[in-house]
Protein backbone atom coordinates (compact mmCIF):
# COMPACT_ATOMS: atom_id res chain seq x y z
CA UNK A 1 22.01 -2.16 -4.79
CA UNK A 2 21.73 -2.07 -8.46
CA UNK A 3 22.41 1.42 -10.60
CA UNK A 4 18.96 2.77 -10.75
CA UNK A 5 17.33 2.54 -7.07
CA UNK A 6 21.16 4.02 -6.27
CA UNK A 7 20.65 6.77 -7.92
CA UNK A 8 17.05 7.35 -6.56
CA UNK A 9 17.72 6.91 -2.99
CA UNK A 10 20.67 8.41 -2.59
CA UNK A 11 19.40 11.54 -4.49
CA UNK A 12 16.63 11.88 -2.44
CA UNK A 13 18.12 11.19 0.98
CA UNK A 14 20.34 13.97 -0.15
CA UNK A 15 17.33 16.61 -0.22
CA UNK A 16 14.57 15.12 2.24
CA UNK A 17 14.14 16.24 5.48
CA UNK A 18 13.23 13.50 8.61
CA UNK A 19 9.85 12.39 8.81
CA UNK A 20 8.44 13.62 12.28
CA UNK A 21 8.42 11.25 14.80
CA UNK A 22 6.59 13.54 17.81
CA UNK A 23 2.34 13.40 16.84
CA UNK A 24 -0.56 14.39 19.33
CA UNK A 25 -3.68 12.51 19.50
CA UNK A 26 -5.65 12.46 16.29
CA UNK A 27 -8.66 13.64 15.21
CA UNK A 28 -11.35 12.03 13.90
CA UNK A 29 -11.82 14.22 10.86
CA UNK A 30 -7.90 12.96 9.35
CA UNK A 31 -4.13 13.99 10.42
CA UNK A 32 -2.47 17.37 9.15
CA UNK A 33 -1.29 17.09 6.22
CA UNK A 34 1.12 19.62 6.28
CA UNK A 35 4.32 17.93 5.52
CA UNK A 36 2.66 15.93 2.64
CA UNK A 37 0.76 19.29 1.11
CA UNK A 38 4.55 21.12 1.15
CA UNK A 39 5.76 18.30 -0.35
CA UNK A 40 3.21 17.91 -3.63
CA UNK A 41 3.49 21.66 -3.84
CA UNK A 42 7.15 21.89 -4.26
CA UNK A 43 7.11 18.73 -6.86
CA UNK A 44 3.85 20.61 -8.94
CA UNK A 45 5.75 23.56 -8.87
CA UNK A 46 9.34 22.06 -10.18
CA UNK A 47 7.14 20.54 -13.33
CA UNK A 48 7.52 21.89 -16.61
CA UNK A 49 3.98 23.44 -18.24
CA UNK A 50 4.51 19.83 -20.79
CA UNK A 51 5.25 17.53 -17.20
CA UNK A 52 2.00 19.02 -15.71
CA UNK A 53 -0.30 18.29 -18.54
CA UNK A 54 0.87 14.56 -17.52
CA UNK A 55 1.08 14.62 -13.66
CA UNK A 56 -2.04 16.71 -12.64
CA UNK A 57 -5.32 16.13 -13.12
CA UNK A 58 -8.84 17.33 -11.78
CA UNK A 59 -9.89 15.93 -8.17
CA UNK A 60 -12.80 14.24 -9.97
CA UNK A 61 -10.59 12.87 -12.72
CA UNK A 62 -12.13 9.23 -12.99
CA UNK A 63 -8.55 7.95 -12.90
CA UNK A 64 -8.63 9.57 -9.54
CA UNK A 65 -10.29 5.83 -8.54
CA UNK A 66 -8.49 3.53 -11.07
CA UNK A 67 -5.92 1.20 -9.88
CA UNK A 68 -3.75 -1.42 -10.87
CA UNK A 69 -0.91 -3.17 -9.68
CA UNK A 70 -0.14 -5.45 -12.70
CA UNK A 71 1.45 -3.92 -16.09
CA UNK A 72 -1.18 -2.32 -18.08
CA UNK A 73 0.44 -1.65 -21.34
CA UNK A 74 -2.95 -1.88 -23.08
CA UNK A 75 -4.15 1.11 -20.92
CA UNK A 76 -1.12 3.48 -19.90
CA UNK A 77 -1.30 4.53 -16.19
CA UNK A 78 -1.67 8.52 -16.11
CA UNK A 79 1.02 10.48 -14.35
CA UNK A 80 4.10 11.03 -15.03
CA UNK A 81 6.90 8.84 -14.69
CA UNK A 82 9.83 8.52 -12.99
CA UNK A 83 11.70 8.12 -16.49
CA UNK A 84 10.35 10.84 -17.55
CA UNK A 85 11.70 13.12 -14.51
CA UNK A 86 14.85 15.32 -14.54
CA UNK A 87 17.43 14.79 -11.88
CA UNK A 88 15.83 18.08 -9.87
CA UNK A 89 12.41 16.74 -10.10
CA UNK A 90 12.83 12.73 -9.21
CA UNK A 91 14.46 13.83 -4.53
CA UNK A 92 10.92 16.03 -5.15
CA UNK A 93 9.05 13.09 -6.20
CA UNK A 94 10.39 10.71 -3.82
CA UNK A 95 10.17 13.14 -1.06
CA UNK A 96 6.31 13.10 -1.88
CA UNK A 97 6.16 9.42 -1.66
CA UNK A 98 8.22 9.65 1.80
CA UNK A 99 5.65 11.83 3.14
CA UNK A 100 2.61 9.50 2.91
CA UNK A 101 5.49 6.25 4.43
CA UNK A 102 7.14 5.29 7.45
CA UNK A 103 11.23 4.57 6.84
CA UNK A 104 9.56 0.55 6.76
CA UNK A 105 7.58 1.42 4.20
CA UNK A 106 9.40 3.76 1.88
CA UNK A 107 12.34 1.45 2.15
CA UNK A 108 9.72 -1.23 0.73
CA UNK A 109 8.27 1.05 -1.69
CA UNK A 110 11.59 2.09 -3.04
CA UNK A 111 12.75 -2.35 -3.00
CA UNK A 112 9.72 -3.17 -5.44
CA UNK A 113 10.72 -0.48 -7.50
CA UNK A 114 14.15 -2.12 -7.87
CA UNK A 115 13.13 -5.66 -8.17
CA UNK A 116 11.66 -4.78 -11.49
CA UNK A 117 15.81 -4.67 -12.93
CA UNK A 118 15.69 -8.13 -11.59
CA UNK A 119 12.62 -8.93 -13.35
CA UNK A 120 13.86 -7.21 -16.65
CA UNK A 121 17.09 -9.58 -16.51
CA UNK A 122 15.18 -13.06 -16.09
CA UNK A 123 11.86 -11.92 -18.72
CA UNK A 124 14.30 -10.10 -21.39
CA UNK A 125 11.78 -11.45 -24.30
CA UNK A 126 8.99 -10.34 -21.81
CA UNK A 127 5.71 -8.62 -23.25
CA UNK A 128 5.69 -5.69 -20.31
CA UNK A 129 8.15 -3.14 -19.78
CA UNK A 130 10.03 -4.02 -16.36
CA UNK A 131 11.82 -0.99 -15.50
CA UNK A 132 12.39 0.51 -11.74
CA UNK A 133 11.77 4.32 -13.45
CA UNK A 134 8.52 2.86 -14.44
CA UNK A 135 6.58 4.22 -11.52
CA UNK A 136 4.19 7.06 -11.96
CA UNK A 137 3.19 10.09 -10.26
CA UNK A 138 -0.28 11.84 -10.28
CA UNK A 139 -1.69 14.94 -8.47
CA UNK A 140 -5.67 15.38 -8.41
CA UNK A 141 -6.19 18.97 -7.90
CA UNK A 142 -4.33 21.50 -6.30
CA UNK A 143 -2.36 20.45 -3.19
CA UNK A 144 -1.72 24.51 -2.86
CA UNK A 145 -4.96 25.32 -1.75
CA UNK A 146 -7.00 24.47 1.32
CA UNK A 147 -9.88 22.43 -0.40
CA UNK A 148 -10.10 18.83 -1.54
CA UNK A 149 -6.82 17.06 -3.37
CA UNK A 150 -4.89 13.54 -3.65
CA UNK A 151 -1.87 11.80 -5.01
CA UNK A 152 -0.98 8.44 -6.20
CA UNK A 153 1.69 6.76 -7.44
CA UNK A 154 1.61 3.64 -9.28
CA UNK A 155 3.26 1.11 -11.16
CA UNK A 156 3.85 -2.80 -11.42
CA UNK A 157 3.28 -3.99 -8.06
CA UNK A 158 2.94 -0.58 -5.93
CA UNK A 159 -0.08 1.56 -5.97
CA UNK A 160 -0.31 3.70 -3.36
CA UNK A 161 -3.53 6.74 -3.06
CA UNK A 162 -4.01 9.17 -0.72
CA UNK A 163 -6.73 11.85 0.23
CA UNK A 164 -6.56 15.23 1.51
CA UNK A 165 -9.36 17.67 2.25
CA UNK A 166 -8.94 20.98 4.15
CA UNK A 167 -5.30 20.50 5.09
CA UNK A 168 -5.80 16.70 6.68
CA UNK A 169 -5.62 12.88 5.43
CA UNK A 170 -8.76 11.64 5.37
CA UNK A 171 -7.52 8.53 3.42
CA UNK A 172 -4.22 6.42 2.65
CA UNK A 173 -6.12 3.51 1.09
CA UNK A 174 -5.97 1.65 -0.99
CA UNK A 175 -2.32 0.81 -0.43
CA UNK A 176 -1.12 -2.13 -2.63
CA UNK A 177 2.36 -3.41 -2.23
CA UNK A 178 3.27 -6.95 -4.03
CA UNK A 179 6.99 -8.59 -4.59
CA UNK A 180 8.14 -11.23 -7.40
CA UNK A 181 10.24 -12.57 -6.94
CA UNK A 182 9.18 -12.29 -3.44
CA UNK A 183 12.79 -14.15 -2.98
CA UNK A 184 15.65 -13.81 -4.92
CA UNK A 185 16.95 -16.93 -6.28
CA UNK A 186 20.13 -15.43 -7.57
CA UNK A 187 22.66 -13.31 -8.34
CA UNK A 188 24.12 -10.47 -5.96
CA UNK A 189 20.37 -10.43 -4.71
CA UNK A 190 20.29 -14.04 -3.91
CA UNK A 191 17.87 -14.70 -0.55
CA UNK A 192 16.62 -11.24 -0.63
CA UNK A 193 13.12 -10.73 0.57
CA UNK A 194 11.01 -7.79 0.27
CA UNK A 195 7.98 -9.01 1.97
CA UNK A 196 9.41 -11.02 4.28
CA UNK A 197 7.43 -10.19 7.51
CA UNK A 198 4.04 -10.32 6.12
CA UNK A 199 4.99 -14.15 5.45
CA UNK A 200 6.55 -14.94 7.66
CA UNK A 201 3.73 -13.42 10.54
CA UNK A 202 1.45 -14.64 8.73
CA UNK A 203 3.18 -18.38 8.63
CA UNK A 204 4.01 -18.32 12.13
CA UNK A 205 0.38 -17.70 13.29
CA UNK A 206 -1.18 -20.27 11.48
CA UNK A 207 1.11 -22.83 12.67
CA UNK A 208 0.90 -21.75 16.34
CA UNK A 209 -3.19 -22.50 15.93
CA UNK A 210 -3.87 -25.81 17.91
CA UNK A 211 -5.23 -28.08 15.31
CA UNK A 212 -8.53 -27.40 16.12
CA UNK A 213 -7.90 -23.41 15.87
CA UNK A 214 -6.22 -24.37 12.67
CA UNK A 215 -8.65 -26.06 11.12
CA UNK A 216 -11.47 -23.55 11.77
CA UNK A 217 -8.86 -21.11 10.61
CA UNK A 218 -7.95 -23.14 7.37
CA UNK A 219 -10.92 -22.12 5.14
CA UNK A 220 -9.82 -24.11 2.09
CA UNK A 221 -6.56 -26.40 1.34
CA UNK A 222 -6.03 -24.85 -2.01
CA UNK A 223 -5.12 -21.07 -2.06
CA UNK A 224 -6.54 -18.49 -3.89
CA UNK A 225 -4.94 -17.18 -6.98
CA UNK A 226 -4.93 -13.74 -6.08
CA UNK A 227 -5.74 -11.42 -3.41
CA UNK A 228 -9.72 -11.65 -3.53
CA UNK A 229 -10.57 -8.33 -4.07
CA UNK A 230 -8.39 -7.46 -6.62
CA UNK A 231 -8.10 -3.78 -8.08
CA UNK A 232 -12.34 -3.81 -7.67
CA UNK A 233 -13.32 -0.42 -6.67
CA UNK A 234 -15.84 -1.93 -4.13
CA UNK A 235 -16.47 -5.38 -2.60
CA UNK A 236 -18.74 -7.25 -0.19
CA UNK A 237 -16.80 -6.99 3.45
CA UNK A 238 -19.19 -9.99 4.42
CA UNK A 239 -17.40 -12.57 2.25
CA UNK A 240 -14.30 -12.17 4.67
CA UNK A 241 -16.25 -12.86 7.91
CA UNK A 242 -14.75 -16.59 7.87
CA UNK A 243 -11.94 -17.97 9.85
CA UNK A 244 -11.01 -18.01 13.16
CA UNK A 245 -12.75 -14.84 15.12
CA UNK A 246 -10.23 -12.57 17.67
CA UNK A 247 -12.26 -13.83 20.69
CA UNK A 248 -11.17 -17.87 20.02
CA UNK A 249 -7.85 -17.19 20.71
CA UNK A 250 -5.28 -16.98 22.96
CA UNK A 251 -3.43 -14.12 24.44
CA UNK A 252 -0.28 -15.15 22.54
CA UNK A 253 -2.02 -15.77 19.30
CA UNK A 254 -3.89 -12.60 19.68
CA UNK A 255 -0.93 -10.74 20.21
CA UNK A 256 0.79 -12.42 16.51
CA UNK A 257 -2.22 -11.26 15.24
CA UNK A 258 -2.25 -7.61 16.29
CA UNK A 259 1.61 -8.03 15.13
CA UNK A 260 0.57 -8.86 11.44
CA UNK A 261 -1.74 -6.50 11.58
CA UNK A 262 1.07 -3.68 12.97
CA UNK A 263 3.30 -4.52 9.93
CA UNK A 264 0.55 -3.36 7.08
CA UNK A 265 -0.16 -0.23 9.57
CA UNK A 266 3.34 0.62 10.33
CA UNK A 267 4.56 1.06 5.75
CA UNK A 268 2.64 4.41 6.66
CA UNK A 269 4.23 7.38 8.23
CA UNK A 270 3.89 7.29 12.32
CA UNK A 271 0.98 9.85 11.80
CA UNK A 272 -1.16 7.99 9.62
CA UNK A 273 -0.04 4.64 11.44
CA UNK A 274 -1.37 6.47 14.92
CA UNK A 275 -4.40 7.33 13.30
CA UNK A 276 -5.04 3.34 12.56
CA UNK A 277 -4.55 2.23 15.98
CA UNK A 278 -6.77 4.91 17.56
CA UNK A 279 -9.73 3.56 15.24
CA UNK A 280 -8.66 0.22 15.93
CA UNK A 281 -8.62 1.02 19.74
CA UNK A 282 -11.89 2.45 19.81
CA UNK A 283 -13.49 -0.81 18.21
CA UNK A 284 -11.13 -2.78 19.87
CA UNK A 285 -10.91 -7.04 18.10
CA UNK A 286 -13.72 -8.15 18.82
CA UNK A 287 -15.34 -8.45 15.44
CA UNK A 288 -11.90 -9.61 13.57
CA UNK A 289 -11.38 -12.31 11.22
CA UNK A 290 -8.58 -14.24 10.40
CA UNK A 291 -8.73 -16.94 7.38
CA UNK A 292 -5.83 -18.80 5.93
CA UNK A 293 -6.04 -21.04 2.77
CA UNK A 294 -3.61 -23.12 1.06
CA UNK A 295 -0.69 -24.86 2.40
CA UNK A 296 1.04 -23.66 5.79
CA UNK A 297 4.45 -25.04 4.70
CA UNK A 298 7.02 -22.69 2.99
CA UNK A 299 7.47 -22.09 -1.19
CA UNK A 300 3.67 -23.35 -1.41
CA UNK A 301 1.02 -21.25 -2.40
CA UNK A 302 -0.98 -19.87 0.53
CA UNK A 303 -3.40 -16.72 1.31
CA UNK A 304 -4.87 -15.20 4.10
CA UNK A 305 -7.21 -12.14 4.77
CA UNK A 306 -7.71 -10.32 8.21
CA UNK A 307 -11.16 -8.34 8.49
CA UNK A 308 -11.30 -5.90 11.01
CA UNK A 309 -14.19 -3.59 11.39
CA UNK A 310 -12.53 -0.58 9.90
CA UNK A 311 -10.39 -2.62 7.36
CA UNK A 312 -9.34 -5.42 5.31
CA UNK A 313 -5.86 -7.17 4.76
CA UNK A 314 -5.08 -9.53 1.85
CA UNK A 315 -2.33 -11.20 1.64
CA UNK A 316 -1.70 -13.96 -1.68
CA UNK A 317 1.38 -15.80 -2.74
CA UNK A 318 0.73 -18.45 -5.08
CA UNK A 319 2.45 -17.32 -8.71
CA UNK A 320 5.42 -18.05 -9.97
CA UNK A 321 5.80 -21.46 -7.72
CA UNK A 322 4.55 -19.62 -4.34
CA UNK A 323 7.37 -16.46 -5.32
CA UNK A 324 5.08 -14.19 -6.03
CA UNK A 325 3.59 -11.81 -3.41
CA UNK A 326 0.40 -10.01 -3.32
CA UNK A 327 -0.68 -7.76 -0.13
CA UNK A 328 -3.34 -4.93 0.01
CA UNK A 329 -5.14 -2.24 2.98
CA UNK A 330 -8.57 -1.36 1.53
CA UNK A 331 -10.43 0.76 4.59
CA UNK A 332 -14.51 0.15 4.41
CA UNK A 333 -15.35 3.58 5.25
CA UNK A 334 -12.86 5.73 3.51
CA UNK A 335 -10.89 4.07 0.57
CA UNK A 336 -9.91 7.46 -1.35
CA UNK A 337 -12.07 9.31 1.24
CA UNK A 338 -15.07 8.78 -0.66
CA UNK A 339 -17.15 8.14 2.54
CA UNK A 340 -15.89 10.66 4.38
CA UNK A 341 -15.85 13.61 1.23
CA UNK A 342 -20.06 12.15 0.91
CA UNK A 343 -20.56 12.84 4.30
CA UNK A 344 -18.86 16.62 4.47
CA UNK A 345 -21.18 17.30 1.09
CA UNK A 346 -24.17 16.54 2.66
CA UNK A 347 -23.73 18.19 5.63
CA UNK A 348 -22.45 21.41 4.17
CA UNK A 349 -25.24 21.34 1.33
CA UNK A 350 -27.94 20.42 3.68
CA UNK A 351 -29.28 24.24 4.71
């Protein structure tokens, strides 16, 4: 483990407490957001008055809907970064981002972080800063109160937002997590792979298609160059209604699908995760898609989407000679709970 994600990790295992494993059914209004609201609190109240300026912003901040998961040196992320943290502040920080992740998807959270040394070593005349402290933190109101707040944090390949409103979730989307090298090639690293399931689930259930499965699965031969909907703030659903639909396939290949699915589900904490499945149960397949395009064989580029009715998964890996991951949840009715806030505002304004 290189010097910086050491000192990260093991500072903040130091200081976090477990994340609960024991949840009740869920609500359909969000999840408590108890552990997450402690959490933000504690890290707005460690910041200095010059560290808030940077990390806290207004709920309707238009940042507040601004993502990126490529460098943006032209326009600085907002936030604060992990550079810019004292050693108190950064178990605080990370205990934040714990809060919204499973231990899968923390641990993957904190790995892209760290690949950026490895990136730093093999683009040393590189235009963009590759550094694992570059990661930033951002608050959007007050997570002390009972009303409306969120929290993101960002940087090259990670972008992570979530929603709170009266003391619940009401969104952890969109949640962007990408890997380049998506394998090592060398050094102490060599072979390592941060994204290795979603590949490799996502390999192993387009090969287990029959041909003719396959091919109705196989919506083009040459592979997008990035996930489709990029960092848009909205997007036509309908364009991902191609593929090969839940109800032409098999038990086994339904159940590799609902096991790709699990993986993008399971980087959030068991709560949120829960809260997936019980929309996903009530819905049930029926109306999923799964597409595939590019090559099937390994270190060639390839992409596939999975529409659900309550979601979309992207998955692309085609930079960088097929080393280059790119893998994103957007949720159609509630990406950063805008569906969900509209809703509550016109019902409570409607007397």
């Amino acid at each position: 483990m290189n010097t910086p994600r050491r000192v990260l990790v093991l500072a903040t295992l130091a200081i976090m407490s477990t994340v609960t494993l024991a949840h009740r059914l869920l609500p359909v209004r969000g999840i408590p957001a108890d552990e997450m609201t402690a959490a933000a609190a504690r890290f707005v109240e460690a910041l200095s008055p010059e560290q808030r300026t940077q990390a806290v912003l207004d709920f309707d901040d238009t940042d507040r809907g601004r993502w990126h998961y490529v460098p943006t040196e032209m326009h600085p992320r907002k936030g604060l970064s992990v550079q810019d943290m004292g050693g108190e502040l950064r178990p605080l920080a990370h205990a934040l981002l714990h809060s919204g992740l499973g231990r899968e998807g923390y641990l993957k959270a904190t790995t892209i972080m760290s690949l950026e040394s490895i990136l730093h070593r093999l683009q040393k005349q590189g235009r963009f800063t590759r550094d694992p402290e570059w990661y930033f933190f951002s608050i959007f109101g007050d997570p002390a109160t009972d009303a409306k707040w969120a929290w993101r944090v960002e940087g090259h390949h990670l972008s992570l937002n979530f929603t709170v409103e009266n003391g619940r979730v009401v969104a952890a989307t969109p949640a962007f997590f990408g890997a380049n090298p998506a394998k090592v090639l060398d050094g102490p690293r060599k072979g390592f792979r941060a994204l290795a399931l979603e590949e490799d689930y996502g390999r192993e259930l387009i090969t287990l298609l029959p041909d003719e499965k396959r091919n109705k699965a196989i919506v083009s031969t040459i592979a997008h160059d990035d996930i489709l909907t990029m960092n848009y703030r909205t997007f036509d659903k309908e364009k991902f209604t191609q593929g090969i639909i839940f109800s032409d396939l098999s038990d086994s290949e339904r159940d590799k699908l609902i096991k790709l699915i699990d993986i993008y589900i399971n980087r959030f904490n068991d709560t949120i995760s829960d809260q997936y499945r019980t929309k996903i149960n009530k819905v049930g397949f029926e109306n999923t898609y799964f597409a595939w395009a590019g090559s099937i064989n390994e270190s060639q580029g390839h992409y596939y989407s999975i529409k659900h009715d309550n979601f979309l998964i992207e998955y692309d890996n085609t930079q960088n000679n097929a080393n280059h991951i790119h893998s994103v949840l957007r949720d159609f009715a509630s990406d950063y709970g805008e569906d969900l806030l509209s809703l509550h505002y016109k019902s409570s304004h409607s007397n």
